[in-house]
N, C-alpha and C. Protein backbone atom coordinates (compact mmCIF):
# COMPACT_ATOMS: atom_id res chain seq x y z
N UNK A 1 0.83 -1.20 0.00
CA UNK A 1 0.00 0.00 0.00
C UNK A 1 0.87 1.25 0.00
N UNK A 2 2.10 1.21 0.30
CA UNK A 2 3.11 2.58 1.01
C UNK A 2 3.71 2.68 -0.74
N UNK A 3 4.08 1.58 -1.10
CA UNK A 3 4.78 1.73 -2.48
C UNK A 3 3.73 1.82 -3.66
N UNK A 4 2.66 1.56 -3.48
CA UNK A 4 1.46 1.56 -4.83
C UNK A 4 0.28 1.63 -4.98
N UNK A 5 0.35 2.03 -3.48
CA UNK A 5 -1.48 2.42 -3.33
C UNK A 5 -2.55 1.50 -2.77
N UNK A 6 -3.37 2.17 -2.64
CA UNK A 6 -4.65 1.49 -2.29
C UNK A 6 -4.80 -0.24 -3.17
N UNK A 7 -4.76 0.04 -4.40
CA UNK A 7 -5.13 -0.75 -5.35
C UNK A 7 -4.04 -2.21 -5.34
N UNK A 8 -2.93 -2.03 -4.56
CA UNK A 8 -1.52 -3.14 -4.11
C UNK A 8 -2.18 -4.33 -2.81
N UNK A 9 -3.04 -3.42 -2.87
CA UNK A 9 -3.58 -4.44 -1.32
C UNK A 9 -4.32 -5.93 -1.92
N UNK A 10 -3.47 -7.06 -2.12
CA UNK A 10 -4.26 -8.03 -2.60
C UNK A 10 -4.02 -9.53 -1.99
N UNK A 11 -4.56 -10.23 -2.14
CA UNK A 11 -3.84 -11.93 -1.34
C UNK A 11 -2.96 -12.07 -1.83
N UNK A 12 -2.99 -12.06 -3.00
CA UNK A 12 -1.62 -12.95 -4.04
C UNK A 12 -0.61 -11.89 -3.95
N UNK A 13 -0.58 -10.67 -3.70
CA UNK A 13 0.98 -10.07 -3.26
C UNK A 13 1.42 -10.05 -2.18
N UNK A 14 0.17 -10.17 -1.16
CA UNK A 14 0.68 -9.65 0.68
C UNK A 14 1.41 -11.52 0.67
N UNK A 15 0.70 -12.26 -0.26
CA UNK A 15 1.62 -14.20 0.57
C UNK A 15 2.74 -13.92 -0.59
N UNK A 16 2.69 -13.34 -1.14
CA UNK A 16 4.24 -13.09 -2.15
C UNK A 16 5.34 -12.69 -1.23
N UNK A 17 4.98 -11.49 -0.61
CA UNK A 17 5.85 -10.92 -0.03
C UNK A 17 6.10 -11.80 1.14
N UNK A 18 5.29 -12.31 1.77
CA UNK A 18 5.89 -13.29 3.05
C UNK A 18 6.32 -14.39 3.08
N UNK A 19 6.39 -15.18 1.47
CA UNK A 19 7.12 -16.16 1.43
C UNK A 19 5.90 -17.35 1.02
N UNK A 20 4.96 -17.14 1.21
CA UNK A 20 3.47 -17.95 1.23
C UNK A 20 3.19 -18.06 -0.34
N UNK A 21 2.15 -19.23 -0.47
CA UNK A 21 1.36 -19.27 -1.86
C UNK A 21 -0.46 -18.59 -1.39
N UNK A 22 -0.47 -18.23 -2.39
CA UNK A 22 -1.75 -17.42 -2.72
C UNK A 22 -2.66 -18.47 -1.19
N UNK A 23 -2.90 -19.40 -1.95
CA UNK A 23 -3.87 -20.36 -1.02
C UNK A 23 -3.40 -20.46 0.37
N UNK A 24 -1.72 -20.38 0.75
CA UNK A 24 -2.15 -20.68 2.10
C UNK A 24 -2.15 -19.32 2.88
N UNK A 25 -2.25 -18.33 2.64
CA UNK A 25 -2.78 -17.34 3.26
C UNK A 25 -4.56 -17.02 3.40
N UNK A 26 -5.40 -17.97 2.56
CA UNK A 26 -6.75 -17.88 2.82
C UNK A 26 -7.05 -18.47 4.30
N UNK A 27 -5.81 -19.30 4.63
CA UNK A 27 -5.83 -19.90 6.19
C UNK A 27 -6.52 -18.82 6.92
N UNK A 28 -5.66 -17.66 6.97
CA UNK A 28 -5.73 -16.89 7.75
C UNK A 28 -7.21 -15.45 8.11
N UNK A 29 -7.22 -15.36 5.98
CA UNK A 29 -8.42 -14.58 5.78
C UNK A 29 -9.09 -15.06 4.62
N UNK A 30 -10.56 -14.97 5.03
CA UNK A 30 -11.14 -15.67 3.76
C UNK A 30 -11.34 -14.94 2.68
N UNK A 31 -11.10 -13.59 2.84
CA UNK A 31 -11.21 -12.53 1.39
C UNK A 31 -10.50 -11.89 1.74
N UNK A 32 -10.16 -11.38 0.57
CA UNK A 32 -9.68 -10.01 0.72
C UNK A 32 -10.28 -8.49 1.42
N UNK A 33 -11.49 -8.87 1.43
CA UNK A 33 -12.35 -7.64 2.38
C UNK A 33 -12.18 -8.01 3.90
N UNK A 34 -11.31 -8.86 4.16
CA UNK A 34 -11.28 -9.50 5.83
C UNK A 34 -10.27 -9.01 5.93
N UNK A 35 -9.20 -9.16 5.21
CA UNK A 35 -8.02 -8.68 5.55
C UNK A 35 -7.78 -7.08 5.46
N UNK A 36 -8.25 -6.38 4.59
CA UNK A 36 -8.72 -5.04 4.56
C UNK A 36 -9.46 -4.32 5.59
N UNK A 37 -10.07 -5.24 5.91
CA UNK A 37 -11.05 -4.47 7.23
C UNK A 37 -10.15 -5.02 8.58
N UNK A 38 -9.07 -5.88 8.76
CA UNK A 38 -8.06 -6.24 9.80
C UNK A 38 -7.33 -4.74 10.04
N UNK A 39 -6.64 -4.80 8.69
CA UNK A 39 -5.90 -3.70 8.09
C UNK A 39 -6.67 -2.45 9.31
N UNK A 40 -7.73 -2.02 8.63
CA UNK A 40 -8.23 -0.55 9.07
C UNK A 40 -8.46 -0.79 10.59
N UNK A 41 -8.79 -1.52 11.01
CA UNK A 41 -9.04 -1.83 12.46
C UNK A 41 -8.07 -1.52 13.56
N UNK A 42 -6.87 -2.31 12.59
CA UNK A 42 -5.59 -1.97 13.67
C UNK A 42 -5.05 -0.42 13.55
N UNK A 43 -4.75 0.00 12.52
CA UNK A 43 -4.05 1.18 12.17
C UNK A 43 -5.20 2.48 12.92
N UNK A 44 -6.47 1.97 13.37
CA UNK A 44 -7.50 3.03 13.35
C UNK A 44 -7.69 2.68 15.05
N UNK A 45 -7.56 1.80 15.48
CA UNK A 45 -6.73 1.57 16.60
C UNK A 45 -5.53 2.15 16.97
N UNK A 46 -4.49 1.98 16.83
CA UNK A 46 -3.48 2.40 16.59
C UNK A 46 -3.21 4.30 16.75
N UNK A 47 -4.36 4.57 15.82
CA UNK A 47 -3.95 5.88 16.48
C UNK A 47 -5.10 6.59 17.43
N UNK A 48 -6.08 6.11 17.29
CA UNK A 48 -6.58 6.17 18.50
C UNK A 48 -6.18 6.14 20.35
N UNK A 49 -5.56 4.84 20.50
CA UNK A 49 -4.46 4.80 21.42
C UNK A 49 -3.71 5.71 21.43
N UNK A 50 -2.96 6.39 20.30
CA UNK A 50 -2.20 7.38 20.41
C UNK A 50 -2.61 8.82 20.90
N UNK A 51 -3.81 9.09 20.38
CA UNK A 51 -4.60 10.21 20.78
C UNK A 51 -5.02 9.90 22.48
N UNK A 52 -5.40 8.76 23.02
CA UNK A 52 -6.03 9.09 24.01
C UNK A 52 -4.41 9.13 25.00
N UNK A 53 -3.66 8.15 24.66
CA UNK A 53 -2.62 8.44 25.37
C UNK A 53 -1.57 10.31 25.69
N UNK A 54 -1.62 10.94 24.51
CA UNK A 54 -1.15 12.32 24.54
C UNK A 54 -2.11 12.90 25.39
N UNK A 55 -3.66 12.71 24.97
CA UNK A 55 -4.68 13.67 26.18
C UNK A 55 -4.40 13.38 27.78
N UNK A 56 -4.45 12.51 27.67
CA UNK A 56 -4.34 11.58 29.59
C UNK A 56 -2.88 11.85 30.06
N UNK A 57 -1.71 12.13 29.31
CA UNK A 57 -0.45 13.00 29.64
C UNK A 57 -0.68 14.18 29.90
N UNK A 58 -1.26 14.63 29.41
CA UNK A 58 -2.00 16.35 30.55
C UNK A 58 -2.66 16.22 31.49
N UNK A 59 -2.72 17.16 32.44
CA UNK A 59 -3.69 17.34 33.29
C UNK A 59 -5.11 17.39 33.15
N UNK A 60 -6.19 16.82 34.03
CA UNK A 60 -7.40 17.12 34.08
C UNK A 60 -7.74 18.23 34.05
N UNK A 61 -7.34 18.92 35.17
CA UNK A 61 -7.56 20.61 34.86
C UNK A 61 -7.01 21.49 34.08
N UNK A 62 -6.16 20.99 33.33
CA UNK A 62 -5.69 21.68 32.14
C UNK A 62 -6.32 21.61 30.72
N UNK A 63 -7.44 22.17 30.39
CA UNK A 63 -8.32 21.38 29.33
C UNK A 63 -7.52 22.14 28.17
N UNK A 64 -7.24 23.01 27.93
CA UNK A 64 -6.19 23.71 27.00
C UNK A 64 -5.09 22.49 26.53
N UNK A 65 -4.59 22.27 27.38
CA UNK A 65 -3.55 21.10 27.19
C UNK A 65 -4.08 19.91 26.46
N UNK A 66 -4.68 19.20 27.15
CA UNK A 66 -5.29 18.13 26.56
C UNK A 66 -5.92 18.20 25.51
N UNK A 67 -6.43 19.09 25.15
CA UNK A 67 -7.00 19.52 23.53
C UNK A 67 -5.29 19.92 22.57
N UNK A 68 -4.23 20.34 23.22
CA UNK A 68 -3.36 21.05 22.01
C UNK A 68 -2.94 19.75 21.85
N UNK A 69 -2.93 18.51 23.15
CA UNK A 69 -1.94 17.11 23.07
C UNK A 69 -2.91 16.38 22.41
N UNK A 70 -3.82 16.53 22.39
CA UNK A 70 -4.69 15.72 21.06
C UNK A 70 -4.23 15.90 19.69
N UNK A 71 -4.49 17.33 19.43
CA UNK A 71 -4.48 18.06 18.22
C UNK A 71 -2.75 17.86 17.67
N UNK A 72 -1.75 18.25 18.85
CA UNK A 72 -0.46 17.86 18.11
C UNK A 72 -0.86 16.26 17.93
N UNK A 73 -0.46 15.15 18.91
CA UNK A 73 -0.81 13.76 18.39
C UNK A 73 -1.29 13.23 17.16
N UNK A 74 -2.50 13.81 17.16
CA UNK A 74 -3.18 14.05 15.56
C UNK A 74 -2.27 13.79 13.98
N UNK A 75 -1.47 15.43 14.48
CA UNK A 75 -0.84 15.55 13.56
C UNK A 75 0.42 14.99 13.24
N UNK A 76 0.92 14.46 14.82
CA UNK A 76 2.32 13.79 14.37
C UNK A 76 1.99 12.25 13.79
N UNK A 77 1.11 11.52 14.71
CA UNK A 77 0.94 9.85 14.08
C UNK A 77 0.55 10.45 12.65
N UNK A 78 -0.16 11.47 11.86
CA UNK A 78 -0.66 11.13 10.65
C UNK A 78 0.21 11.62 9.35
N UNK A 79 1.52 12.32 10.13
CA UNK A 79 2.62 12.79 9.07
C UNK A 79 3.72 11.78 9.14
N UNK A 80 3.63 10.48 10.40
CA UNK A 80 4.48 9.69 10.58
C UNK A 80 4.03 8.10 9.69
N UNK A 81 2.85 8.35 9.71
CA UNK A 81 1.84 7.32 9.10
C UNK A 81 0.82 7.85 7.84
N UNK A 82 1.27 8.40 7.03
CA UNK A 82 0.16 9.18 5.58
C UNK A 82 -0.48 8.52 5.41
N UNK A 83 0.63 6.78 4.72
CA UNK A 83 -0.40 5.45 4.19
C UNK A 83 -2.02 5.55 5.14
N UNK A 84 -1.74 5.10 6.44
CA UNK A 84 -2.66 4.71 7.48
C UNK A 84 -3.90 6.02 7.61
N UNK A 85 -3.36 7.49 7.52
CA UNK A 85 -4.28 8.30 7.62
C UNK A 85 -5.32 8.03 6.25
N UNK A 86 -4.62 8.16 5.23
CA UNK A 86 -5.39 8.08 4.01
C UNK A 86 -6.54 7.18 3.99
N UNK A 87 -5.83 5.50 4.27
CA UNK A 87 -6.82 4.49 4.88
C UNK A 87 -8.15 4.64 5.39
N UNK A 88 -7.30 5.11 6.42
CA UNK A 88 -8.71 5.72 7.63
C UNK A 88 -9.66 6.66 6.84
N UNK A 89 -9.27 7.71 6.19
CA UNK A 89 -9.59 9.29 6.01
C UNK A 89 -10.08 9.39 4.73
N UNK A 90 -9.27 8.75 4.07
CA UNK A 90 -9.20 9.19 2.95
C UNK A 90 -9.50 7.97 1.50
N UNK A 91 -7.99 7.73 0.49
CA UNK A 91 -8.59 6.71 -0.62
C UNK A 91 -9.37 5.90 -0.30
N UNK A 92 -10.49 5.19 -0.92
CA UNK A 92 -10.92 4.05 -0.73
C UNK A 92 -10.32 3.15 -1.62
N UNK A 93 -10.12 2.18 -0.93
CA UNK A 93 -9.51 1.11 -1.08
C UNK A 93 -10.59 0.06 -2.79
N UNK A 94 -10.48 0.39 -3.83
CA UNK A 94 -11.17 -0.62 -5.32
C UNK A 94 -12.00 -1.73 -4.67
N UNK A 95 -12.72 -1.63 -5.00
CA UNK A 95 -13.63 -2.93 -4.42
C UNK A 95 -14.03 -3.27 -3.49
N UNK A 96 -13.20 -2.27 -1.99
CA UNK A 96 -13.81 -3.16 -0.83
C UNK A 96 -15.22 -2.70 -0.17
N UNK A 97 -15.44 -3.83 0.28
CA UNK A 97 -17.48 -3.52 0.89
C UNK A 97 -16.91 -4.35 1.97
N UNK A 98 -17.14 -2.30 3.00
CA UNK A 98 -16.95 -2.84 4.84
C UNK A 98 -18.17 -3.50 5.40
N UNK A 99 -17.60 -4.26 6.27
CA UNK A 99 -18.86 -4.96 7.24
C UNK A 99 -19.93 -4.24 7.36
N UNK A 100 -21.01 -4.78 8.17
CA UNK A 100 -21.86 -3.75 8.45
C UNK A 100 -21.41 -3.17 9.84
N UNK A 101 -22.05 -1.34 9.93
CA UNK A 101 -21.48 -1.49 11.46
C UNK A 101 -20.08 -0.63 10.98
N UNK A 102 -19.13 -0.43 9.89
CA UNK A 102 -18.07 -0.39 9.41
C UNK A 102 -16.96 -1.16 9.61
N UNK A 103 -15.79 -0.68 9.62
CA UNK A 103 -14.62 -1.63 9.69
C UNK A 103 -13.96 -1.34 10.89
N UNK A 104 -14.04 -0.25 11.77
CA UNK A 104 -12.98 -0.10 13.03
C UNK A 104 -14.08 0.40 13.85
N UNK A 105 -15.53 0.05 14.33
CA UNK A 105 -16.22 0.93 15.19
C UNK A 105 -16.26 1.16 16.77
N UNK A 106 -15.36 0.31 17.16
CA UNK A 106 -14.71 0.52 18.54
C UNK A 106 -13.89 1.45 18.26
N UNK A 107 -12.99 1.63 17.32
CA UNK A 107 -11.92 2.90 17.30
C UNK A 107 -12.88 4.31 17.02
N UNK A 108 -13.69 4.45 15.99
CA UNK A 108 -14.60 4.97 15.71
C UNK A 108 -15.33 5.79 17.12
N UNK A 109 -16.09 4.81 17.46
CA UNK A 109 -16.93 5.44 19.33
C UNK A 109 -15.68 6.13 19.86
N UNK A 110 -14.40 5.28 20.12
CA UNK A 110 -13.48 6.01 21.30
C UNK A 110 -13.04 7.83 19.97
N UNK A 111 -12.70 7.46 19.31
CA UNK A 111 -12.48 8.84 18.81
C UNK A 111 -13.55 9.77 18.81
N UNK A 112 -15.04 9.19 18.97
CA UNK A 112 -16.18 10.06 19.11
C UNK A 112 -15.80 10.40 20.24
N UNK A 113 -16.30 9.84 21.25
CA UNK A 113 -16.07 9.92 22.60
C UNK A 113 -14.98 11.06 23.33
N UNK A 114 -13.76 10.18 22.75
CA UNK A 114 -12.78 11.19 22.95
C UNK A 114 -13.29 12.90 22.78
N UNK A 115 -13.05 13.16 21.30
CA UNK A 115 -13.29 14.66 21.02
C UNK A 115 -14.14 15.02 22.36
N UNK A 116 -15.54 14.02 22.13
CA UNK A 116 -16.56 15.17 22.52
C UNK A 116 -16.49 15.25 24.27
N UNK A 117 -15.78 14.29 24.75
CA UNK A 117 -15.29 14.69 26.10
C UNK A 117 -14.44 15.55 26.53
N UNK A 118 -13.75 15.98 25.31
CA UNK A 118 -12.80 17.54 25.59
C UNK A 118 -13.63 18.73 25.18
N UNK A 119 -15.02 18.57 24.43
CA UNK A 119 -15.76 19.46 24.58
C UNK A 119 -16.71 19.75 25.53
N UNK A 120 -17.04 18.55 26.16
CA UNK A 120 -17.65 18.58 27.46
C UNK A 120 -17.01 19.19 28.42
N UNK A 121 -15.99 19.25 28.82
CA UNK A 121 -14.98 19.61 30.10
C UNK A 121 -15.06 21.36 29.71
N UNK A 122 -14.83 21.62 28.44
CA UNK A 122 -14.63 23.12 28.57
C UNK A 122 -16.22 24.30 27.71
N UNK A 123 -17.68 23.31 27.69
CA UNK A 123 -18.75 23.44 27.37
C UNK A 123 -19.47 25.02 28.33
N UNK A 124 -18.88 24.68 29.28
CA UNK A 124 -19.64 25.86 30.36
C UNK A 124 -19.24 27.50 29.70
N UNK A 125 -17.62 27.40 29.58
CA UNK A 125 -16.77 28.79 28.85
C UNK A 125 -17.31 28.70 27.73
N UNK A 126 -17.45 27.84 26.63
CA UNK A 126 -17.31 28.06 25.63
C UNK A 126 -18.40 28.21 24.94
N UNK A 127 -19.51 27.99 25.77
CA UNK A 127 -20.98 28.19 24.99
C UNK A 127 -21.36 29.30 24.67
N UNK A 128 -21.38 30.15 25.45
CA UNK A 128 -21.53 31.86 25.18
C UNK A 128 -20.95 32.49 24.05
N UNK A 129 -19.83 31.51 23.80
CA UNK A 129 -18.74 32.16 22.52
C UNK A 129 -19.07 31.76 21.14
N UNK A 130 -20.31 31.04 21.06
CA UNK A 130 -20.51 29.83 20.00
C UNK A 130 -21.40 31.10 19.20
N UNK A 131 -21.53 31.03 18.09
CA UNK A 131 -22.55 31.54 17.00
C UNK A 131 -24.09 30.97 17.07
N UNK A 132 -24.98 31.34 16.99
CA UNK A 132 -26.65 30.78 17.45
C UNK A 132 -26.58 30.07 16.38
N UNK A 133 -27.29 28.87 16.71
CA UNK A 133 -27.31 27.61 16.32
C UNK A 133 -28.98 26.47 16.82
N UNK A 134 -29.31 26.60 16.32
CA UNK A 134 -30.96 25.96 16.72
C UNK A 134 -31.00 24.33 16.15
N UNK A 135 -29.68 23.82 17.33
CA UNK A 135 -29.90 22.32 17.12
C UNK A 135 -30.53 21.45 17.92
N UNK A 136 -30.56 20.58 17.41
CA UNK A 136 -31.65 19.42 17.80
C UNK A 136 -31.33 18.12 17.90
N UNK A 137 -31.66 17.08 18.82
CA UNK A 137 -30.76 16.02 18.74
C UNK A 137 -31.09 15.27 17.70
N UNK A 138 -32.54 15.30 16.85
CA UNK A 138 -32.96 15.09 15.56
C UNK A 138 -31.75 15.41 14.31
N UNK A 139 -30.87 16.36 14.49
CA UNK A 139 -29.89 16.66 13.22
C UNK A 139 -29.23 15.69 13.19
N UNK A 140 -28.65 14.80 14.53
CA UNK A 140 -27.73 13.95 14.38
C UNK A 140 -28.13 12.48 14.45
N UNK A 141 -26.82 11.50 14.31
CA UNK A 141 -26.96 10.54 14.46
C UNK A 141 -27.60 9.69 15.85
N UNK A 142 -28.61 8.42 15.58
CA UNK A 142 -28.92 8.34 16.62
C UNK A 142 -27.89 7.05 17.88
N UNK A 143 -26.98 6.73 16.95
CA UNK A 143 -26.09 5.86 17.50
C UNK A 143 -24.80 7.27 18.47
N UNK A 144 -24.72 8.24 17.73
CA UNK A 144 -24.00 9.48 18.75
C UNK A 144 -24.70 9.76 19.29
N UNK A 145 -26.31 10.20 19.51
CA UNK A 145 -26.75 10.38 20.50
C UNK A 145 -26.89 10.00 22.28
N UNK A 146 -27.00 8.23 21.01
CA UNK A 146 -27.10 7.80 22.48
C UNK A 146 -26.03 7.69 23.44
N UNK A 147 -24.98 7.66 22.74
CA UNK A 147 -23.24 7.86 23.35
C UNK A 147 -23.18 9.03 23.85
N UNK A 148 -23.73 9.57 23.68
CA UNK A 148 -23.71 11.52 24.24
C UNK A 148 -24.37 11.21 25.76
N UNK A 149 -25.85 11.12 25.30
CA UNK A 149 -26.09 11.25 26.99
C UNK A 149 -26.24 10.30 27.45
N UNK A 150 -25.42 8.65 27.53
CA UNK A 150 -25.35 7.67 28.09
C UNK A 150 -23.69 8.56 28.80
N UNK A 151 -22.87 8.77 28.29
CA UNK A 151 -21.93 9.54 28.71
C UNK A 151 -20.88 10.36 29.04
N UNK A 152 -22.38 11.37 28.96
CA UNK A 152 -22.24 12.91 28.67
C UNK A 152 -23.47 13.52 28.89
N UNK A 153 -24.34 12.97 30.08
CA UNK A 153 -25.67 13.59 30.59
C UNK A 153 -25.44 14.91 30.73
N UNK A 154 -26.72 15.39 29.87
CA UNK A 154 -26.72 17.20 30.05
C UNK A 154 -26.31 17.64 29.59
N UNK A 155 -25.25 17.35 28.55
CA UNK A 155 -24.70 17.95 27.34
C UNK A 155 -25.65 18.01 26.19
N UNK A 156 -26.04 19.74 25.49
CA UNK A 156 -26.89 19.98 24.22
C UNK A 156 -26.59 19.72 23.65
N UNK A 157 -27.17 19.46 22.59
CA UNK A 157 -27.04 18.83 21.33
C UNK A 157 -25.87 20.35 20.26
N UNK A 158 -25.91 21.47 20.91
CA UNK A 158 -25.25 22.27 20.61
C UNK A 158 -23.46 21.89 21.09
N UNK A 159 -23.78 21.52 21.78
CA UNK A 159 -22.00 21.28 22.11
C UNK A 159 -21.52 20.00 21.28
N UNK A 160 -22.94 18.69 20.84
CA UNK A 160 -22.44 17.82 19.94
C UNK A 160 -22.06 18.55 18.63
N UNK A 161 -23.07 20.05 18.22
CA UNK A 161 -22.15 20.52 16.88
C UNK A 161 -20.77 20.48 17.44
N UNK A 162 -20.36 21.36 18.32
CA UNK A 162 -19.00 21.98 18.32
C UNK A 162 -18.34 21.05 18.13
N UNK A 163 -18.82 19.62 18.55
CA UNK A 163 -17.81 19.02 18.70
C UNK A 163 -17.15 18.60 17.52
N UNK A 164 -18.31 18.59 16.59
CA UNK A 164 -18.49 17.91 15.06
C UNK A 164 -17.23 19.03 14.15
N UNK A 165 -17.43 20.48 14.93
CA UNK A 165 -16.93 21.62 14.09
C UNK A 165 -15.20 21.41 14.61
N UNK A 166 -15.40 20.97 15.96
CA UNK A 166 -13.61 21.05 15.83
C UNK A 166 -13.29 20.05 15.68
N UNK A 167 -13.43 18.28 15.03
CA UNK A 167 -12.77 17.50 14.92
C UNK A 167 -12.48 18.27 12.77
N UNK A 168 -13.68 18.78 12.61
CA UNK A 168 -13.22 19.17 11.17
C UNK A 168 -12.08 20.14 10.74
N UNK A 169 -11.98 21.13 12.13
CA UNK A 169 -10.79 21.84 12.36
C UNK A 169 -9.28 21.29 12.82
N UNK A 170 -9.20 20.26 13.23
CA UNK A 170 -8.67 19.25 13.63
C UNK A 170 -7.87 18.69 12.17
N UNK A 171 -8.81 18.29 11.82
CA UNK A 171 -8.93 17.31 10.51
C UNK A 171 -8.10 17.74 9.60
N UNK A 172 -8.78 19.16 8.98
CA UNK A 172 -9.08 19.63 8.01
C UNK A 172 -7.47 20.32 7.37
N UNK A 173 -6.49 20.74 8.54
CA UNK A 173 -5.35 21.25 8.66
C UNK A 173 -4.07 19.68 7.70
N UNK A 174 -4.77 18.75 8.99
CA UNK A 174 -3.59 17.95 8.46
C UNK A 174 -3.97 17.25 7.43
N UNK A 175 -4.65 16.89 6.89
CA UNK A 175 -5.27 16.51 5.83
C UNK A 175 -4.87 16.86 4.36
N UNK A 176 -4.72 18.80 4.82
CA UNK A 176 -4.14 19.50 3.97
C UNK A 176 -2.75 19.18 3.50
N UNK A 177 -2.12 18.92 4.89
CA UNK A 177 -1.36 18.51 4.93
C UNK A 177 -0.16 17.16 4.39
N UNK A 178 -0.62 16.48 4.72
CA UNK A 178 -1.30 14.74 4.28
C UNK A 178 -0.66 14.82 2.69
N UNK A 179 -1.62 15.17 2.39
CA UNK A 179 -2.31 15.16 0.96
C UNK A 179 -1.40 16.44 0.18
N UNK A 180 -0.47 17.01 0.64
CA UNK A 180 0.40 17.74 -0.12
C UNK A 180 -0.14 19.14 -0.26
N UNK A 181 -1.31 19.95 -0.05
CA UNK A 181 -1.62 20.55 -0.47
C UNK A 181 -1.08 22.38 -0.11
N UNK A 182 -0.28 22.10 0.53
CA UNK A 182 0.51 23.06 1.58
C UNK A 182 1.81 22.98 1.34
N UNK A 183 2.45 21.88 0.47
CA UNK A 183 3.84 22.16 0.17
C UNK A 183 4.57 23.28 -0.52
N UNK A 184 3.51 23.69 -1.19
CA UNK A 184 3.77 24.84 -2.57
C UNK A 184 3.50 26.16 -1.70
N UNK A 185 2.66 25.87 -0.95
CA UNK A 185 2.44 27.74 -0.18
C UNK A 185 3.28 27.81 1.16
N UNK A 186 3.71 26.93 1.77
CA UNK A 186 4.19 27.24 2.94
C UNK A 186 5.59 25.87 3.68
N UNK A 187 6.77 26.72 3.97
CA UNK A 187 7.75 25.91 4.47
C UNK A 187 7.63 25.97 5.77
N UNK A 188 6.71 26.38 6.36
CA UNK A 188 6.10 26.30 8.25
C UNK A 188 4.87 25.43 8.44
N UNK A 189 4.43 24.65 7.51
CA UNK A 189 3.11 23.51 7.85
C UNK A 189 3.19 23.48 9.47
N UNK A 190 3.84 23.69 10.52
CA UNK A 190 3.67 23.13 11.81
C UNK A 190 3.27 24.89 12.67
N UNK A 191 3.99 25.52 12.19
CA UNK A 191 3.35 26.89 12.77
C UNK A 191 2.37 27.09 12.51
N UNK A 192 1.75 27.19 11.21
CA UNK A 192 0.83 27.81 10.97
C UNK A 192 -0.46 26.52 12.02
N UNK A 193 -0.44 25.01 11.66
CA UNK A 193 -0.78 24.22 12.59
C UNK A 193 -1.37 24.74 13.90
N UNK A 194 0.04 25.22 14.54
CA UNK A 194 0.05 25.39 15.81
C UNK A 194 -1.03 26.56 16.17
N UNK A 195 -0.61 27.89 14.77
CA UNK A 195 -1.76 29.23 14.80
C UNK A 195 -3.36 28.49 14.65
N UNK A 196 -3.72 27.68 14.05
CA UNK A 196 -4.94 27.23 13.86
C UNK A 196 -5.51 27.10 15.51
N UNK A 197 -4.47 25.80 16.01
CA UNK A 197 -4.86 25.34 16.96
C UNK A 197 -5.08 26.68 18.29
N UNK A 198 -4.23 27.21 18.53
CA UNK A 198 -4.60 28.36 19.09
C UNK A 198 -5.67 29.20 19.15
N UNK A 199 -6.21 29.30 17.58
CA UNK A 199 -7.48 29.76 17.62
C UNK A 199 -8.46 29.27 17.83
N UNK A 200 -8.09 27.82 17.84
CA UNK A 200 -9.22 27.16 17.77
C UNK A 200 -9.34 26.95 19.48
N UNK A 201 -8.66 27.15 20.38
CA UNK A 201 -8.59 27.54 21.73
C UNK A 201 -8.99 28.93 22.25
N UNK A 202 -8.46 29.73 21.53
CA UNK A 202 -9.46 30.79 21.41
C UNK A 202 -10.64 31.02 21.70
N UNK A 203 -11.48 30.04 20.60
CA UNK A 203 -12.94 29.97 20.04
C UNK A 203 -13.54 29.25 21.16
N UNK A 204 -12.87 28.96 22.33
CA UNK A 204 -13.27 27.92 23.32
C UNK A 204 -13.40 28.66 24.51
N UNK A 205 -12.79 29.76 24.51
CA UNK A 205 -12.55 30.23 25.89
C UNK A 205 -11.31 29.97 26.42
N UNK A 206 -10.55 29.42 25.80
CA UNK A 206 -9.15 28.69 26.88
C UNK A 206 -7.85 29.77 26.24
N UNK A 207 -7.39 29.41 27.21
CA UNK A 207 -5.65 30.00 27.15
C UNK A 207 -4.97 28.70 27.50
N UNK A 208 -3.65 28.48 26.41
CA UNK A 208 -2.87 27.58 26.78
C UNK A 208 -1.73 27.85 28.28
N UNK A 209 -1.45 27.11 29.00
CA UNK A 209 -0.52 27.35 29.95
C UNK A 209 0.44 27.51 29.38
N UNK A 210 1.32 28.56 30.07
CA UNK A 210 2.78 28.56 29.18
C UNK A 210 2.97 29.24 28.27
């Protein structure tokens, strides 16, 4: 996948490369959509762990922190790992049809979860600062819902936007990134990063420590 893309991902090259014949790697997966959806599971795992581990290295009462150690994390596993972001994020992979349910939805919930518990912690400051917004728990999904106030009682359905608005702010930077689109305008991709993220602390009410 690192040397040829999405479209390299197949049985008969992954048992090439390990020494195997085509057939005895079906041992292991019965299609190629099994092993593809292994694939996304771990890597979407993978940085998940990584994200919750940088947040939980800050302080509780430092919600500034734990949002910039997300947001850097973010950006370092996905400039250290492109292949894996893309995966996750981005190409789709020719042919494959994910499970139902998708292909990583334990990684999926905890990255929901995650975000919207760093929007919960700093919801009280930051609501006043928000633009009027007349949401409803009807706009969203009802599988996030119920993850919201199973836990995240008392949180509006307004703080589930925000939350929606800064994983896209989040996103949306390294992505740019990722994907090259920032090489031609700028030899500081990590400052300017860092200016986003700031504002996007800003937009929260918070000041970083330090």
């Amino acid at each position: 996948m690192a040397a040829r893309g999405p479209d390299a991902i197949t049985l008969r090259a992954i048992a090439r490369e390990m020494g195997m014949t085509a057939g005895a790697i079906y041992g292991y997966y019965a299609t190629r959509d099994d092993l593809i959806t292994t694939l996304i599971r771990d890597v979407h795992t993978s940085l998940i762990d990584t994200l919750e581990a940088a947040r939980d290295a800050a302080s509780r009462d430092d919600p500034a922190g734990r949002i910039l150690s997300w947001a850097r994390a973010f950006r370092d596993w996905a400039l250290a790992n492109p292949e894996g972001f893309r995966l996750i994020y981005g190409d789709p992979v020719p042919g494959y049809v994910a499970p139902d349910g998708g292909a990583a939805p334990e990684a999926e919930r905890r990255t929901c979860s995650g975000l919207t518990g760093l929007i919960a912690a700093v919801w009280p400051q930051a609501e006043p600062l928000q633009p009027l917004g007349d949401y409803r728990w009807s706009d969203f999904d009802a599988h996030l819902v119920a993850m919201v106030r199973d836990q995240f009682p008392g949180l509006p359905p307004a703080a589930v936007a925000l939350a929606l608005r800064v994983w896209g702010r989040l996103h949306g930077m390294v992505a740019l990134e990722v994907y090259g689109h920032l090489r031609h305008q700028t030899s500081e991709p990590e400052k300017i990063h860092r200016t986003e993220m700031l504002d996007l602390l800003s937009s929260l009410g918070l000041t970083p420590r330090g």
